[in-house]
N, C-alpha and C. Protein backbone atom coordinates (compact mmCIF):
# COMPACT_ATOMS: atom_id res chain seq x y z
N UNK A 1 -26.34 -7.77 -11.63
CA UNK A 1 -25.08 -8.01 -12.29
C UNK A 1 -24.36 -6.70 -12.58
N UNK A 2 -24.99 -6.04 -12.74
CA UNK A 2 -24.31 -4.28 -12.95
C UNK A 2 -23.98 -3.24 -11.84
N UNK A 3 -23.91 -4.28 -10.73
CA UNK A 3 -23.31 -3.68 -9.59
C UNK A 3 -22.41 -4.59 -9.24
N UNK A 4 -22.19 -5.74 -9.75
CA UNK A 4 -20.83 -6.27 -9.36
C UNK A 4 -19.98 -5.64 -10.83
N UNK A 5 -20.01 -5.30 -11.49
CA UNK A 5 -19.35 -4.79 -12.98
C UNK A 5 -18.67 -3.29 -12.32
N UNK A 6 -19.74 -2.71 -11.51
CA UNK A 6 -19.39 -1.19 -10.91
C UNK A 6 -18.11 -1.61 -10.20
N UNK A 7 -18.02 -2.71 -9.39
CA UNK A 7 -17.56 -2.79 -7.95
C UNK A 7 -16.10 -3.20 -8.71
N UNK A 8 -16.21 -4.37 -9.63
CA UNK A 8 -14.89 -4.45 -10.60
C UNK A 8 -14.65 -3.15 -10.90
N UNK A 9 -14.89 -2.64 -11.98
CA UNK A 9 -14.40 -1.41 -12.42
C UNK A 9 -13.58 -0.70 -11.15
N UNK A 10 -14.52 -0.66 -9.95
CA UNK A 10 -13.87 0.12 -8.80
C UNK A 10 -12.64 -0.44 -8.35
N UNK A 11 -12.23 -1.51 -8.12
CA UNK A 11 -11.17 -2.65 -7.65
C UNK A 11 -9.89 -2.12 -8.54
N UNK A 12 -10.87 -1.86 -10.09
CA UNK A 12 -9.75 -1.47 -11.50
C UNK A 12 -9.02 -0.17 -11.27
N UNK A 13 -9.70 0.79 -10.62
CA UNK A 13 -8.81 1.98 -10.73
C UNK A 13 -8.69 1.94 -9.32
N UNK A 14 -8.17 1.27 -8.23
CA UNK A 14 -7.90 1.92 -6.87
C UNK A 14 -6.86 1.09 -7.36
N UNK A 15 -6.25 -0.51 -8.16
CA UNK A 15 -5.18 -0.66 -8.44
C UNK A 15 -4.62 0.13 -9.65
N UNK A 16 -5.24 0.89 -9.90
CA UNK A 16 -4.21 1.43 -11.56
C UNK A 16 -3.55 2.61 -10.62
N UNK A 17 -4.43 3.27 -9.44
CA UNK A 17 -3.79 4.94 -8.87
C UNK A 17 -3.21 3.80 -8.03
N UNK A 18 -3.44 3.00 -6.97
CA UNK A 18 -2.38 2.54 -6.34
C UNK A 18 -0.71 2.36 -6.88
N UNK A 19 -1.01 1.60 -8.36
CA UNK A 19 0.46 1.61 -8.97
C UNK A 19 0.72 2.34 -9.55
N UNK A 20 0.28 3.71 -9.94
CA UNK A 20 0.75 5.32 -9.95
C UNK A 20 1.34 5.59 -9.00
N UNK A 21 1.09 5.26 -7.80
CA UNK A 21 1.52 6.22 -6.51
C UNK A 21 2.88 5.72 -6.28
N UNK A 22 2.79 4.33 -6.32
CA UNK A 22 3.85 3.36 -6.00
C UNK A 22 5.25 3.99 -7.31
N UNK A 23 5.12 3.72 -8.21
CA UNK A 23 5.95 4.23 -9.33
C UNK A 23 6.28 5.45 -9.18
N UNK A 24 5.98 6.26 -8.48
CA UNK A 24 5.72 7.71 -8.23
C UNK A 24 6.69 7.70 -7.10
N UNK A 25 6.56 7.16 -6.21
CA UNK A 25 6.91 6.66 -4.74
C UNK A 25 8.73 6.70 -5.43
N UNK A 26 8.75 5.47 -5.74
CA UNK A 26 9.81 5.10 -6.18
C UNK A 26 10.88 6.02 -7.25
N UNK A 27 10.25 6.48 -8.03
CA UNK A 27 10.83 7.53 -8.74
C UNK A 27 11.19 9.07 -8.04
N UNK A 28 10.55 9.08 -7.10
CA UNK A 28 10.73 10.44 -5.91
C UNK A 28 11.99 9.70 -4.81
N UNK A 29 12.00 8.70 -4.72
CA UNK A 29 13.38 8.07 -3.62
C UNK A 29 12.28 8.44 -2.05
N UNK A 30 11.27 7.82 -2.17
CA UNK A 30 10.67 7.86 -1.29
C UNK A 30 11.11 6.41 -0.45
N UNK A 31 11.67 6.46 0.86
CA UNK A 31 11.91 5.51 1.76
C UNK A 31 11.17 4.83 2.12
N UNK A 32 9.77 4.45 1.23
CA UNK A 32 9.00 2.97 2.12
C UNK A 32 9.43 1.81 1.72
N UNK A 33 9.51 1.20 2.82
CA UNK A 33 10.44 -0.13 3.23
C UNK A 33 11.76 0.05 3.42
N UNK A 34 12.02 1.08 3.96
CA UNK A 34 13.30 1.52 4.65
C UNK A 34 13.36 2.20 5.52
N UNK A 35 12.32 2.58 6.41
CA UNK A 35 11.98 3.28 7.15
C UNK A 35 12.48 2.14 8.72
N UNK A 36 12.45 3.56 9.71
CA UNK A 36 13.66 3.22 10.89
C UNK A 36 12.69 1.62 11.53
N UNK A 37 11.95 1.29 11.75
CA UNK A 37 11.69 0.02 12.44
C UNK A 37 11.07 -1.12 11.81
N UNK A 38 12.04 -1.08 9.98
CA UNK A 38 11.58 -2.45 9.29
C UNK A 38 13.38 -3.00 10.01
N UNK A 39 12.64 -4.33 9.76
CA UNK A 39 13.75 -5.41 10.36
C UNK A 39 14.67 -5.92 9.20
N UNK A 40 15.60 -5.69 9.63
CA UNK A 40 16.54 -7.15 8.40
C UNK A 40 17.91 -7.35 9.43
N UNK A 41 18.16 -8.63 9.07
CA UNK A 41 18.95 -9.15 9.28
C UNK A 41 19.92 -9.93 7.93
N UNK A 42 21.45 -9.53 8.23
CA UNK A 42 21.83 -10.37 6.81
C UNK A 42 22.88 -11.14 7.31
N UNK A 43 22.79 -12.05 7.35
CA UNK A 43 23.57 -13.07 7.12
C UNK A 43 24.96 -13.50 6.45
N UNK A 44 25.36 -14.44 6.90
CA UNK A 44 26.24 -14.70 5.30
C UNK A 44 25.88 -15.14 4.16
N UNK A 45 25.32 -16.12 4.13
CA UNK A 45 24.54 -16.56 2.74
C UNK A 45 23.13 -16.17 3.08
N UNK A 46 22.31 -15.28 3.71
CA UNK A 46 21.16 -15.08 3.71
C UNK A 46 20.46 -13.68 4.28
N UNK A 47 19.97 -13.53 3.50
CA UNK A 47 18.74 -11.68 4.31
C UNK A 47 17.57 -11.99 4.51
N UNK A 48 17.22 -11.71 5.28
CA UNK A 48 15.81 -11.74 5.97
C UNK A 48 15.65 -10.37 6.29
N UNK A 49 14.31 -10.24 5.32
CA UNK A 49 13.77 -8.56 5.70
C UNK A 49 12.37 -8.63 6.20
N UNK A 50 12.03 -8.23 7.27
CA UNK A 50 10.57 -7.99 7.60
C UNK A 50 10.12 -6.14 7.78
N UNK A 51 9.52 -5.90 6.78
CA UNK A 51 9.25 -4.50 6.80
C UNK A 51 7.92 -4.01 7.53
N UNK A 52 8.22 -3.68 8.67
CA UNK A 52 6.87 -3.89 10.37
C UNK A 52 6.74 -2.29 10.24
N UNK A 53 7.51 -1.35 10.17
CA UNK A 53 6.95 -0.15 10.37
C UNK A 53 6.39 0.58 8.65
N UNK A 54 7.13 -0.59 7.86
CA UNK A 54 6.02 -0.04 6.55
C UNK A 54 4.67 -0.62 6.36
N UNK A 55 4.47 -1.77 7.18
CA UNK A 55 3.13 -2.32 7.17
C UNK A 55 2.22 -1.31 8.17
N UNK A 56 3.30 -1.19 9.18
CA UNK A 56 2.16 -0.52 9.81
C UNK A 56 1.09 0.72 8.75
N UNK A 57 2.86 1.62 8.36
CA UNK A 57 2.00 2.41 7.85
C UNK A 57 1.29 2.84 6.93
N UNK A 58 1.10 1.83 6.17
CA UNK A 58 0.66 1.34 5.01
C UNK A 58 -0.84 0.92 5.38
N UNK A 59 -0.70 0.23 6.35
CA UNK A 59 -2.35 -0.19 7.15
C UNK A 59 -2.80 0.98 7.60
N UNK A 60 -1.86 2.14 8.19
CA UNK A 60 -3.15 3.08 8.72
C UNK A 60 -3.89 3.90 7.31
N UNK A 61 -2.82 4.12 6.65
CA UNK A 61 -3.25 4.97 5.39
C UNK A 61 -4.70 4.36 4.71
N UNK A 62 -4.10 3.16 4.40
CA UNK A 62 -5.57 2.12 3.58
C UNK A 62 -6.82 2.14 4.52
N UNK A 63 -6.31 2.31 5.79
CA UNK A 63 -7.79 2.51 7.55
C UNK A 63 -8.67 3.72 7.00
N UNK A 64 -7.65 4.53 6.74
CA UNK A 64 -7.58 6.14 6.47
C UNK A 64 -8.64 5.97 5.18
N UNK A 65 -8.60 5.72 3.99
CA UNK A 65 -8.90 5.82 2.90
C UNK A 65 -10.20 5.04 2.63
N UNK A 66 -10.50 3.68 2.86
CA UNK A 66 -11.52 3.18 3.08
C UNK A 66 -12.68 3.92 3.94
N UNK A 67 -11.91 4.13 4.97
CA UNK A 67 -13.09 4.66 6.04
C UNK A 67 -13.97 5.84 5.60
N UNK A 68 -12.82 6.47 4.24
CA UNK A 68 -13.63 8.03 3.74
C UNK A 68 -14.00 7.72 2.61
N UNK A 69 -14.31 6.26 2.17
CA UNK A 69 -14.62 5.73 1.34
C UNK A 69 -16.27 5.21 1.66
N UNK A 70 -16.11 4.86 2.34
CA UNK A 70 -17.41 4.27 3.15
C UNK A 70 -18.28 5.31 3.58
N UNK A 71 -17.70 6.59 4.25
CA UNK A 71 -18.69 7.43 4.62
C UNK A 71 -18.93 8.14 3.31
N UNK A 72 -18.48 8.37 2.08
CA UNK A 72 -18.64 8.94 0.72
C UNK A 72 -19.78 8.22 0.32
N UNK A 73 -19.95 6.86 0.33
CA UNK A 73 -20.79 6.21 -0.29
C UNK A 73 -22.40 5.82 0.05
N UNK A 74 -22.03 6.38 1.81
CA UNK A 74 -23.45 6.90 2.39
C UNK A 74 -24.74 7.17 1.90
């Protein structure tokens, strides 16, 4: 039971620095989800946004971070 308590706790601070970074992000006028190959389309009565090149890079980073997460824990 005191290794699923660790693994919470762990879950607890990769979201508390995740929404540091993010707030951080945002307060710097950092362009994610505006970056050149998210999609939108607007309409007249409607926007449709699909943000494809912030997922991407959002997925490699988290690839990135886990992976040196995993070999840390070796």
């Amino acid at each position: 039971m005191t290794e699923f308590g660790r693994v919470l706790i762990l879950v607890g601070a990769v979201l508390v620095v995740a929404g540091v970074v993010l707030v951080g992000m945002g307060r710097m006028n950092v362009p994610l989800g505006r970056l050149p190959g998210d999609i939108v389309y607007r309409g007249k009565n409607s926007t449709i946004y699909f943000p494809l090149a912030t997922s991407i890079l959002v997925s490699v980073v988290l690839t990135i971070v886990l992976y040196l997460v995993g070999r840390w824990r070796r």
